[in-house]
Protein backbone atom coordinates (compact mmCIF):
# COMPACT_ATOMS: atom_id res chain seq x y z
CA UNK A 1 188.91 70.46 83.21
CA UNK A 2 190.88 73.21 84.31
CA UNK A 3 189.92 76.65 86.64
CA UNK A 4 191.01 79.87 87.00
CA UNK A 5 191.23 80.63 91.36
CA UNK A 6 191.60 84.14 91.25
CA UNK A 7 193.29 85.58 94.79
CA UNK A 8 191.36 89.24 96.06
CA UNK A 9 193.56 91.09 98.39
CA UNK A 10 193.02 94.24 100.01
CA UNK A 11 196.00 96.19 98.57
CA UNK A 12 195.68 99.04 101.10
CA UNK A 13 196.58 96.91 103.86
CA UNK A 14 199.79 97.19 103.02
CA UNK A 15 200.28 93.59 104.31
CA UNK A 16 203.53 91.94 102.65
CA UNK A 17 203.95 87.82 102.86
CA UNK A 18 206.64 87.33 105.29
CA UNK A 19 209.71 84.94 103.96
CA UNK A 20 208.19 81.65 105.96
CA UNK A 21 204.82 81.95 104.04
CA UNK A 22 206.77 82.32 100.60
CA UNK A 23 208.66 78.90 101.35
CA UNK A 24 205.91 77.65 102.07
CA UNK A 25 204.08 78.50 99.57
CA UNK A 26 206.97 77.24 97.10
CA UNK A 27 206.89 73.78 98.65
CA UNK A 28 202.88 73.96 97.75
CA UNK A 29 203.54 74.91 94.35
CA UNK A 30 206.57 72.42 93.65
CA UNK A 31 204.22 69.62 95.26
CA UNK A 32 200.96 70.72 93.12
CA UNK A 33 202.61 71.03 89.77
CA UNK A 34 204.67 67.81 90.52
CA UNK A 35 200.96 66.26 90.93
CA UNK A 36 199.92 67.86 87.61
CA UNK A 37 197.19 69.78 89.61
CA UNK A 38 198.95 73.09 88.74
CA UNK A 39 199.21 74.53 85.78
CA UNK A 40 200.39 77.84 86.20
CA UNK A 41 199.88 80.53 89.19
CA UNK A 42 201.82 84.13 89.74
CA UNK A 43 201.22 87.25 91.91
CA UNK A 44 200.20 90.48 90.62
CA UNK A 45 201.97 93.60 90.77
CA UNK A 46 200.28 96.64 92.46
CA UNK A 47 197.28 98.19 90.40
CA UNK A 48 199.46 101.72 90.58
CA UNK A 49 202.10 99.47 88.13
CA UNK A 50 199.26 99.16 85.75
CA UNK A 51 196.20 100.02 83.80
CA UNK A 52 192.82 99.51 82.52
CA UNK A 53 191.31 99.37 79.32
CA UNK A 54 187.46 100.11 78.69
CA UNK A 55 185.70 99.89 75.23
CA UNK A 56 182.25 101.51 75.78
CA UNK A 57 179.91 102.40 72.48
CA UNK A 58 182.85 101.73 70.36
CA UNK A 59 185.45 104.17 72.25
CA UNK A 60 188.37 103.13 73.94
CA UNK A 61 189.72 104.88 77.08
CA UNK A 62 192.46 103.83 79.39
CA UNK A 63 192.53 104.78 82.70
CA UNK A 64 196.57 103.93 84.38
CA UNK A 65 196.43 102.65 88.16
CA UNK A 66 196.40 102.96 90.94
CA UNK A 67 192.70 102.31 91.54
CA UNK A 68 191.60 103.96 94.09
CA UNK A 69 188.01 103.60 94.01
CA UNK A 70 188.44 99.61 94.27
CA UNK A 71 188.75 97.96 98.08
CA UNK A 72 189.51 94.06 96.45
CA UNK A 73 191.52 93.43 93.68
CA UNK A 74 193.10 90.43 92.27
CA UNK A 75 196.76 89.95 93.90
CA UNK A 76 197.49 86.57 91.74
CA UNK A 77 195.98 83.44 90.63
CA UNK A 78 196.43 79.66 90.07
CA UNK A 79 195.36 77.95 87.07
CA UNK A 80 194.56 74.39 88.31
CA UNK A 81 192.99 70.99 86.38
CA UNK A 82 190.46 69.19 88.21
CA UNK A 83 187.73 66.83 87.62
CA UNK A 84 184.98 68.77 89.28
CA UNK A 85 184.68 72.31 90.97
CA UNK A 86 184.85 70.55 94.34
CA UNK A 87 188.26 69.11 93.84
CA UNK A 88 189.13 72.67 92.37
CA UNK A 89 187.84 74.30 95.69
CA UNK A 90 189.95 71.56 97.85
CA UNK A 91 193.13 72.45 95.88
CA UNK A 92 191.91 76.29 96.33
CA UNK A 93 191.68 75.72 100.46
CA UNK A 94 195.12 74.54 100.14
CA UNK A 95 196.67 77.80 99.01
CA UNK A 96 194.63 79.78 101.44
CA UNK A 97 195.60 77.61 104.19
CA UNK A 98 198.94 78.34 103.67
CA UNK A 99 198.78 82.17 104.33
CA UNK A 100 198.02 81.49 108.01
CA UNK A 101 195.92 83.10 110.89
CA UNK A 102 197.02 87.04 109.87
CA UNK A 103 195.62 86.61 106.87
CA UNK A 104 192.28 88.02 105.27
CA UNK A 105 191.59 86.93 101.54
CA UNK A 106 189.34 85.27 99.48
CA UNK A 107 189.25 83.42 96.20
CA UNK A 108 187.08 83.63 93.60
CA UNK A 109 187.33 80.30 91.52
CA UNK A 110 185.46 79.57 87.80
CA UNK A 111 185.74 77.02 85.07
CA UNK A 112 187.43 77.85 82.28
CA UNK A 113 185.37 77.36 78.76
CA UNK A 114 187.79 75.21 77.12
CA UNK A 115 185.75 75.55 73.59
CA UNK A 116 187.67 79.53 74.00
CA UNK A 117 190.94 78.44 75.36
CA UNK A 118 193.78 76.75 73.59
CA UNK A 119 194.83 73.10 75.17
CA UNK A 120 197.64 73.15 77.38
């Protein structure tokens, strides 16, 4: 089964990850997709970088970044296989316990209906 951990940052924090935390973080990912535990996972650029797209009573509108009016958004994500959410949430701790002590983030992690997605 595979799930979609979705990273929520504070992007007004202005909080960058510091060169240790990014080699560490590449040792996690080298070891997790070795395992076959991850599938893919990338950060986000800033919300100012991009846009968003609303269909409402058949009418489109776009709205471009930065948005302002949201505290949380998502700075990356990790698309991991799993037997069960539980193992899903253990591999999920493991990329939150690499950010450290300075650190305040959460994940957000769901099941992915794999009737709607095409089979890695």
């Amino acid at each position: 089964m595979r799930f979609l951990s979705m990273i929520r940052i504070n992007e007004s924090s202005g909080q960058q990850p510091s060169e240790q935390l990014m080699a560490d973080m590449g040792k996690l990912i080298a070891e997790m997709t070795a395992a076959g535990v991850l599938l893919d996972t990338a950060g986000l650029r800033p919300t100012a970088e991009g846009a968003r797209m609303r269909l409402s009573h058949g009418k489109l509108k776009t709205t471009d970044g930065p948005f302002t009016e949201t505290k949380e958004v998502i700075g990356g994500y990790a698309m991991l296989k799993a037997d069960s959410m539980q193992e899903a949430l253990e591999l999920t701790s493991r990329f939150l316990k690499v950010h450290g002590d300075e650190w305040e983030i959460e994940c957000e992690v769901r099941p992915v209906d794999e009737g709607c997605a095409p089979k890695p």
